[in-house]
Protein backbone atom coordinates (compact mmCIF):
# COMPACT_ATOMS: atom_id res chain seq x y z
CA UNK A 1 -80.89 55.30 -131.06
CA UNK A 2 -79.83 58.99 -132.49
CA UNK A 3 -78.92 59.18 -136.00
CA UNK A 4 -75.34 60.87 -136.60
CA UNK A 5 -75.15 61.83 -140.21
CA UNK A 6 -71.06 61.68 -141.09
CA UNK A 7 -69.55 62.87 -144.66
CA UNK A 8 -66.79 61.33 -146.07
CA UNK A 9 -67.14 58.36 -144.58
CA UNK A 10 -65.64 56.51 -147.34
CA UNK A 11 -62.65 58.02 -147.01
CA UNK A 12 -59.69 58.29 -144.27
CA UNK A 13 -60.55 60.64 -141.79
CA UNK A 14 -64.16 60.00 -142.50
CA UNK A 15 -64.02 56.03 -142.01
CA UNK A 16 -62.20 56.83 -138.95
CA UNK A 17 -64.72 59.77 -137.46
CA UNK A 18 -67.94 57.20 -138.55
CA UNK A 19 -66.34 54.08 -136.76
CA UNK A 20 -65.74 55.62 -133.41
CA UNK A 21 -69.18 57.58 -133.43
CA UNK A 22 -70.74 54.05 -134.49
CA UNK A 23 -69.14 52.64 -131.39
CA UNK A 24 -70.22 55.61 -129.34
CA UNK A 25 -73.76 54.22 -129.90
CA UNK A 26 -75.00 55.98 -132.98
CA UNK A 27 -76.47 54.97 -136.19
CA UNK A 28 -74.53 56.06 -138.61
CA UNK A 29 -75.65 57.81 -142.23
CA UNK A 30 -73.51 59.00 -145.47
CA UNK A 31 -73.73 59.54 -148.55
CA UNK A 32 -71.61 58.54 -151.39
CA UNK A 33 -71.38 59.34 -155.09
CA UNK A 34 -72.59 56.46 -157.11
CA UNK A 35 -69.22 54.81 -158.39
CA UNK A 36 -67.37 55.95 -155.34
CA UNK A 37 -65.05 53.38 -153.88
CA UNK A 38 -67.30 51.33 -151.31
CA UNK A 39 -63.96 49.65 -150.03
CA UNK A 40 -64.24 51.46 -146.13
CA UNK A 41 -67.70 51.70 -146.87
CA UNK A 42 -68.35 48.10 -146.61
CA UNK A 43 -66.22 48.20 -143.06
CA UNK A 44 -68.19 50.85 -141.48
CA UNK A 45 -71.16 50.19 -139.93
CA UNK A 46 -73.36 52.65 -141.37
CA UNK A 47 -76.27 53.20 -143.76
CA UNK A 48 -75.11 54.59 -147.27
CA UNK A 49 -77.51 56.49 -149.28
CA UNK A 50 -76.29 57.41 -153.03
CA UNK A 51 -75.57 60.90 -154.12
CA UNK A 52 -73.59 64.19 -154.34
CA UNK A 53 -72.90 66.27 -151.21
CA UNK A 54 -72.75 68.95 -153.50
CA UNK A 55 -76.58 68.70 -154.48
CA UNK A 56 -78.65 70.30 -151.97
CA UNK A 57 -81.46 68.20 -152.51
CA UNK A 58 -79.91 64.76 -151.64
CA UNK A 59 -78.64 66.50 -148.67
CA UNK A 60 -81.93 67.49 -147.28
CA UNK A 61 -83.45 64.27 -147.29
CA UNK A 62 -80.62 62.42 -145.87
CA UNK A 63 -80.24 65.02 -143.25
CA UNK A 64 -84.29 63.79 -141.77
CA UNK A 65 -84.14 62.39 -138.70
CA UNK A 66 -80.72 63.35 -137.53
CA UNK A 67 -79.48 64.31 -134.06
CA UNK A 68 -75.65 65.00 -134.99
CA UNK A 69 -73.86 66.41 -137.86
CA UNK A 70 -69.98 65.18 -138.54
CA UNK A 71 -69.34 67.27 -141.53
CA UNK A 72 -65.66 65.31 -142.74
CA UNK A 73 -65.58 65.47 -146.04
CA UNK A 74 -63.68 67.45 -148.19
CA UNK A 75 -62.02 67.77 -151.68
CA UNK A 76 -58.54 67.58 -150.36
CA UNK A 77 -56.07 68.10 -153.27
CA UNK A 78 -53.32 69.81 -153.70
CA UNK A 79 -53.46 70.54 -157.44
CA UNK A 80 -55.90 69.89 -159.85
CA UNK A 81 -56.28 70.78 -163.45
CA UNK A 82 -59.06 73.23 -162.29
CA UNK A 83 -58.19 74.52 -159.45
CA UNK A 84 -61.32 76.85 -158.91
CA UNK A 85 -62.94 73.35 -158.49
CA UNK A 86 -61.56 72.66 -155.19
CA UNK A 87 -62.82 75.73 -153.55
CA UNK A 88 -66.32 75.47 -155.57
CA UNK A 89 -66.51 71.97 -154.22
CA UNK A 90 -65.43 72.89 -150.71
CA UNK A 91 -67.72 75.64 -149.85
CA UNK A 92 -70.76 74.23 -151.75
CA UNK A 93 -70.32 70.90 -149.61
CA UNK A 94 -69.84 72.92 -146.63
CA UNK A 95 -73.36 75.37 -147.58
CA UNK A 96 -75.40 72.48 -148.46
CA UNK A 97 -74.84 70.65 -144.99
CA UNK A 98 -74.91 73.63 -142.74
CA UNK A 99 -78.18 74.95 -144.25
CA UNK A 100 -80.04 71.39 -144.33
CA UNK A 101 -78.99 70.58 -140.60
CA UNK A 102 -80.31 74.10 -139.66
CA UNK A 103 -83.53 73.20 -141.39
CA UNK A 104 -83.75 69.95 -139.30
CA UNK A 105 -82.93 71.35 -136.06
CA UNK A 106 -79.73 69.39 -135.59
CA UNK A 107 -78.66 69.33 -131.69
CA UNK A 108 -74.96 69.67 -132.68
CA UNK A 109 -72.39 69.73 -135.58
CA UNK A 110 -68.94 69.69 -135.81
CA UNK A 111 -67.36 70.88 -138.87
CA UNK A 112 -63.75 69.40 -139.88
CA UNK A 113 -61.68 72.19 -141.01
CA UNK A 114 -58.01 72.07 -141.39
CA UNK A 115 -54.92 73.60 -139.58
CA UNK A 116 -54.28 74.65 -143.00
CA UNK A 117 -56.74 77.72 -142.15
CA UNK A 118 -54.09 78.56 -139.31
CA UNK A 119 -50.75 80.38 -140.06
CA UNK A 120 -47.88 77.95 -139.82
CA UNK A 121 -45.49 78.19 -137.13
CA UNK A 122 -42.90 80.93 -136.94
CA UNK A 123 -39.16 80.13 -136.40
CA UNK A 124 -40.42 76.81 -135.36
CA UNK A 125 -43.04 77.72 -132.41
CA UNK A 126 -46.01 75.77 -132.79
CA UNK A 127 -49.05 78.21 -134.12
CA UNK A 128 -52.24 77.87 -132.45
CA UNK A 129 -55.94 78.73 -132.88
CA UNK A 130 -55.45 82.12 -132.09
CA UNK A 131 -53.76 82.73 -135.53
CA UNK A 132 -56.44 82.48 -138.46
CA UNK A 133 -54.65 82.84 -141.85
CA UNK A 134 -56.50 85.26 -144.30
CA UNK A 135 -57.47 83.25 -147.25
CA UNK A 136 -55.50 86.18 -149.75
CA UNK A 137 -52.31 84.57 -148.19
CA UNK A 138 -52.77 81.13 -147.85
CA UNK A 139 -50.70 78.66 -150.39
CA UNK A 140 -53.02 76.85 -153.21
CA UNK A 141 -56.64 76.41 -153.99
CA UNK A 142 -57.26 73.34 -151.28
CA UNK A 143 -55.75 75.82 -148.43
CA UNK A 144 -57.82 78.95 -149.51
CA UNK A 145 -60.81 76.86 -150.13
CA UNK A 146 -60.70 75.74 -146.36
CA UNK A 147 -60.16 79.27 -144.97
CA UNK A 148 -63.44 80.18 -147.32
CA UNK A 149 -65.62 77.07 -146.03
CA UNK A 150 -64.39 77.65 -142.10
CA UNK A 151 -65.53 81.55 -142.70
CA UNK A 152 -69.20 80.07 -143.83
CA UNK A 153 -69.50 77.84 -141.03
CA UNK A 154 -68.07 81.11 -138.52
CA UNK A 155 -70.82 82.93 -140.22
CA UNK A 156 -73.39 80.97 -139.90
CA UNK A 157 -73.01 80.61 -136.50
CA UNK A 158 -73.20 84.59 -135.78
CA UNK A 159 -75.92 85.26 -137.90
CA UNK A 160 -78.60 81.75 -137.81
CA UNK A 161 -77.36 80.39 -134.46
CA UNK A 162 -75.32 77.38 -136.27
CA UNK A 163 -74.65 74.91 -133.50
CA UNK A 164 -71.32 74.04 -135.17
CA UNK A 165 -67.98 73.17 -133.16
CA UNK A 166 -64.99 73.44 -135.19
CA UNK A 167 -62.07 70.96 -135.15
CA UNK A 168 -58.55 71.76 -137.22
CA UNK A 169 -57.29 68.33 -137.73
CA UNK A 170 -53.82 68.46 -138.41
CA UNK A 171 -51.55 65.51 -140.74
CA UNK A 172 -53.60 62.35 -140.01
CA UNK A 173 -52.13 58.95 -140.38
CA UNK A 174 -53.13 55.56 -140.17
CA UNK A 175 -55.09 52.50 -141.20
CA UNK A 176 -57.59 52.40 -144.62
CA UNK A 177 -55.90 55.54 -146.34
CA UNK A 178 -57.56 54.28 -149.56
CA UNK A 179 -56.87 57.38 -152.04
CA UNK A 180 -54.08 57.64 -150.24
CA UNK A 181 -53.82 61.31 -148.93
CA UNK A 182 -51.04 63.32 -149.75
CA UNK A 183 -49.33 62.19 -146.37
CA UNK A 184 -50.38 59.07 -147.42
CA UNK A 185 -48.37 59.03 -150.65
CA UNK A 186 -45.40 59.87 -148.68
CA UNK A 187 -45.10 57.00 -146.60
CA UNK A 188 -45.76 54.85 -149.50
CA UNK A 189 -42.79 56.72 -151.80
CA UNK A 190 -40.95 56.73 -148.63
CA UNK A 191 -41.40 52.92 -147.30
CA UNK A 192 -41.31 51.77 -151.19
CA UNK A 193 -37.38 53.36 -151.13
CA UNK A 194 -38.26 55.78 -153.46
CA UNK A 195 -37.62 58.87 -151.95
CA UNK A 196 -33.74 58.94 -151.31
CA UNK A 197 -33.94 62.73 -150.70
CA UNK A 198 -35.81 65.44 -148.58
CA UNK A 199 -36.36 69.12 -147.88
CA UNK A 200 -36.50 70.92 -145.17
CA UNK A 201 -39.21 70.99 -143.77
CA UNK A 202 -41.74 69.95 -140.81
CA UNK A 203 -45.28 68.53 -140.39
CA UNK A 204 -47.61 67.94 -137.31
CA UNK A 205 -48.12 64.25 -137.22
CA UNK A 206 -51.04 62.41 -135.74
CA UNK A 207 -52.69 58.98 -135.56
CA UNK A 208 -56.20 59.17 -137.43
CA UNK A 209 -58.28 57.39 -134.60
CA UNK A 210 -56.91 59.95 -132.27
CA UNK A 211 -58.45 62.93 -134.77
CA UNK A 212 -61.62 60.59 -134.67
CA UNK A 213 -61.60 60.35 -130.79
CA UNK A 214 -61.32 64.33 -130.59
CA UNK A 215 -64.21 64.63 -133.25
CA UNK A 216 -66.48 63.24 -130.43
CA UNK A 217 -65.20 64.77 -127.50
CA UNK A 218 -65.53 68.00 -129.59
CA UNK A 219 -69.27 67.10 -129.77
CA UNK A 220 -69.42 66.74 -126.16
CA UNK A 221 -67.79 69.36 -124.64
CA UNK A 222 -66.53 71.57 -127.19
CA UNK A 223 -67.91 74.98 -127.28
CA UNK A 224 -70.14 76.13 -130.11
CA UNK A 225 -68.15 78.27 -132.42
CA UNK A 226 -64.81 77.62 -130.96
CA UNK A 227 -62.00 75.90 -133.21
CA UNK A 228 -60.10 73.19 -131.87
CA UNK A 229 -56.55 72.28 -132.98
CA UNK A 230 -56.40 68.14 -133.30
CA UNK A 231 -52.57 67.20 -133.61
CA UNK A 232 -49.95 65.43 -132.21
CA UNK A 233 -46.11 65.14 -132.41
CA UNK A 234 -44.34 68.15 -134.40
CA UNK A 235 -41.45 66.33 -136.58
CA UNK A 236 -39.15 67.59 -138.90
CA UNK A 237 -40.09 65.21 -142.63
CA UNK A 238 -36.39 63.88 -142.27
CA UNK A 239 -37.43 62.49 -139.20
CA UNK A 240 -40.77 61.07 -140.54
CA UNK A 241 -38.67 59.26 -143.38
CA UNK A 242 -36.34 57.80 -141.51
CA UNK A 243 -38.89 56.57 -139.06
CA UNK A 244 -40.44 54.55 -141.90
CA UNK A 245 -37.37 53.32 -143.68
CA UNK A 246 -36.23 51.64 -140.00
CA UNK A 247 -39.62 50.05 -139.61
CA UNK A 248 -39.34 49.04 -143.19
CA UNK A 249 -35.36 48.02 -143.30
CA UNK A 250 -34.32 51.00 -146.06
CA UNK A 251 -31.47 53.12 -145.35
CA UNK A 252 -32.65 56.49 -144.35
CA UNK A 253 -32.24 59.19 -146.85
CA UNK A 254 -29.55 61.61 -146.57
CA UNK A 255 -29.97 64.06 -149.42
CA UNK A 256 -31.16 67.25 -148.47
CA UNK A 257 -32.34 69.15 -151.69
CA UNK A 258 -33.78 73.00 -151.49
CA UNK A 259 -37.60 73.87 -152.62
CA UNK A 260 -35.83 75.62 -155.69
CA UNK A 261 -33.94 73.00 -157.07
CA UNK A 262 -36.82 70.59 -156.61
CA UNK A 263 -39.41 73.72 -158.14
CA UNK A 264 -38.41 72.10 -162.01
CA UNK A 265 -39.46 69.07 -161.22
CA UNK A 266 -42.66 70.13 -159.33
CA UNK A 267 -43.54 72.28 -162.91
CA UNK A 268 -42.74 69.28 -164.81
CA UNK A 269 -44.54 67.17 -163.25
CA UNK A 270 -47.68 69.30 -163.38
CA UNK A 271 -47.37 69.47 -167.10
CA UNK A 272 -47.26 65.85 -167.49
CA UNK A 273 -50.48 66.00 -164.69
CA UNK A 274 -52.59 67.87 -167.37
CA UNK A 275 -52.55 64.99 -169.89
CA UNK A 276 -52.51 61.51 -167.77
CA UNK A 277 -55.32 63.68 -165.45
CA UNK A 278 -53.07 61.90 -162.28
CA UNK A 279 -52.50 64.59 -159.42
CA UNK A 280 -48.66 64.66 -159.45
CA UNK A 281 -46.38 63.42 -156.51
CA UNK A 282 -44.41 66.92 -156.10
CA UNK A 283 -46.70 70.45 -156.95
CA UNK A 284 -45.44 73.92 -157.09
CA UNK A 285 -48.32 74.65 -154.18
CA UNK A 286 -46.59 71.85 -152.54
CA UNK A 287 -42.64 73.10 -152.33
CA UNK A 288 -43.75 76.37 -151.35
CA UNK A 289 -45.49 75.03 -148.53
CA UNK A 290 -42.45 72.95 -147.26
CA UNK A 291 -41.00 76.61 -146.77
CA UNK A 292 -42.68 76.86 -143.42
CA UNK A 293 -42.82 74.36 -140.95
CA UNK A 294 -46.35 73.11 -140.20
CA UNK A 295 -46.13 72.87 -136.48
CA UNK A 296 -49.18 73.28 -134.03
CA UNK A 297 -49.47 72.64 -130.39
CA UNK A 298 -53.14 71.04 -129.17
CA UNK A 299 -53.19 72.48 -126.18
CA UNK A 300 -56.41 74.45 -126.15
CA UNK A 301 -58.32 70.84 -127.10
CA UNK A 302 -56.48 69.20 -124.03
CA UNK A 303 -58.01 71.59 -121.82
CA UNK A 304 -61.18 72.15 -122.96
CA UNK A 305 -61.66 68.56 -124.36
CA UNK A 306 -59.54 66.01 -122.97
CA UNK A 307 -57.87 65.32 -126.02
CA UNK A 308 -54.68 63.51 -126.03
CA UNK A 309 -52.66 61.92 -128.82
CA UNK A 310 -49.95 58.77 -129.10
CA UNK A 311 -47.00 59.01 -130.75
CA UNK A 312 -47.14 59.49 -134.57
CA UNK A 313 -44.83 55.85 -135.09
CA UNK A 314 -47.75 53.71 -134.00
CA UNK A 315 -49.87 55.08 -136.83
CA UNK A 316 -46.50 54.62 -139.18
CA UNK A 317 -46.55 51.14 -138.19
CA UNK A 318 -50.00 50.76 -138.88
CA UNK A 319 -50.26 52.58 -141.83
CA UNK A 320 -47.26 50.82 -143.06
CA UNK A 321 -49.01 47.51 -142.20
CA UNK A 322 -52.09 48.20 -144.09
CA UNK A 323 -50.67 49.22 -147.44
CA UNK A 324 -48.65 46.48 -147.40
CA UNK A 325 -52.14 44.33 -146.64
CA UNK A 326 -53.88 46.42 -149.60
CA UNK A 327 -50.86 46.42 -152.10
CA UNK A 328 -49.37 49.71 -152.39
CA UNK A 329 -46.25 48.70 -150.91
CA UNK A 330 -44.67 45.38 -152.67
């Protein structure tokens, strides 16, 4: 049986990505930081060694043995009270796995980057992998520290023959969002009635176990050192909170605010994020995001990969479902 190493895979996208490869007929290995949450740990099938991705060491030795690389795991914040951390974490994670499955001789890797290293769409036409976003004008430390991480991997690949495959996940959503993710959050403001109001904006919406599905065809027939957009339906956020206040039996919300009345808040709430150390529900990164719509179109992954993707309410339903089940909705 070949060993898949997968990182992250106590978290979302990384419980999803280490499930499907398990059932692809892998054994699975992680790691996970000693007082990490072991709650999708403990549902994956896979054997958990203890320690920091960020610690070159612990990598090494967990990367013996290993066939294929799933590199998933990411600091994926959109403010913290550091942000220089969030890129340092980013790219070290990201060195410290490319250089130890080089050493081993890995057949294959595919590195999860983010359609946030892609310029969003322009007057509403999906953007595609043939837009890379310079990291001097990309929103916030998460987005930058993705462009910077996606450049390593593209480098190594030139210059040491990196094996890597590159896959741009877009707005996953789903099942076992434990932290939750930002998206997450939304559906549980949203589907808890507390967001009665909206911007304008849009998002590219996908069910997680379709991302995970496209993380192995990537392995199998993606080419090495292409990127691969992994999305699904583009919605305007209206439309995403009204889809979860029907399936939830709210009234939809009907205020429509602009980024600059909401931009007090945002500050606000970032001061109050410095003491309590809680990342806050509305950032300043965040609002100026929502001034572009994040719409992508897949199409290069359906070719080349036979990726395809349901439509974004059956992960709403089962997202909704499982926060209910794990008590973030009441």
């Amino acid at each position: 049986m070949k060993v898949a190493f997968v990182t992250g895979a106590g978290g979302f996208v990384g419980f999803a990505v280490a499930r499907h490869v398990a059932e692809a007929g892998y054994s699975v290995r992680t790691i996970a930081r000693p007082g990490a949450s072991r709650q999708n740990l403990m549902a994956a099938d896979c054997e958990v060694i203890a320690g920091d991705l960020r610690d070159a060491d612990t990598v090494a030795r967990a990367m013996k043995g290993v066939q294929a690389v799933f590199h998933v795991a990411a600091d994926y914040r959109l403010w913290a009270p550091n942000p220089a951390e969030i890129r340092r974490n980013n790219v070290v994670m990201t060195e410290n796995i490319m250089r130890a499955a080089l050493a081993e001789g890995v057949e294959r890797i595919v590195y999860t980057s983010s359609v946030a290293t892609i310029e969003p769409a322009n007057n509403s036409i999906p953007s595609d992998e043939t837009k890379p976003l310079a990291e001097e004008s990309a929103i916030g430390a998460y987005k930058r520290s993705k462009i910077a991480a996606e450049r390593l991997v593209e480098q190594m690949i030139l210059t040491h023959s990196l094996p890597a495959v590159i896959v741009n996940p877009s707005t996953p959503i789903g099942a076992r969002d434990i932290r939750p993710t930002p998206t997450g959050r939304i559906v549980v403001e949203a589907a808890s009635g507390r967001m009665p109001a909206f911007v304008e904006t849009g998002l590219n919406l996908v069910h997680v176990d379709d991302v995970a599905r496209g993380h192995l065809a990537a392995y199998q027939y993606g080419r090495i050192g292409e990127r691969y957009i992994l999305g699904g339906q583009n919605a305007p956020l209206r439309q995403m909170l009204t889809d979860v206040a029907l399936l939830v039996g709210l009234r939809p919300p009907r205020i429509r605010l602009s980024p600059k009345v909401v931009m007090p808040f945002a500050i606000a709430a970032e001061a109050v994020a410095r003491f309590t150390g809680r990342e806050p529900f509305v950032s300043v990164d965040a609002l100026k995001m929502s001034r572009h719509k994040m719409y992508y179109s897949s199409a290069k992954a359906e070719r080349e990969l036979g990726y395809t993707a349901r439509a974004y309410n059956e992960a709403l339903v089962e997202a909704i479902a499982w926060f209910r089940s794990a008590g973030y909705i009441r």
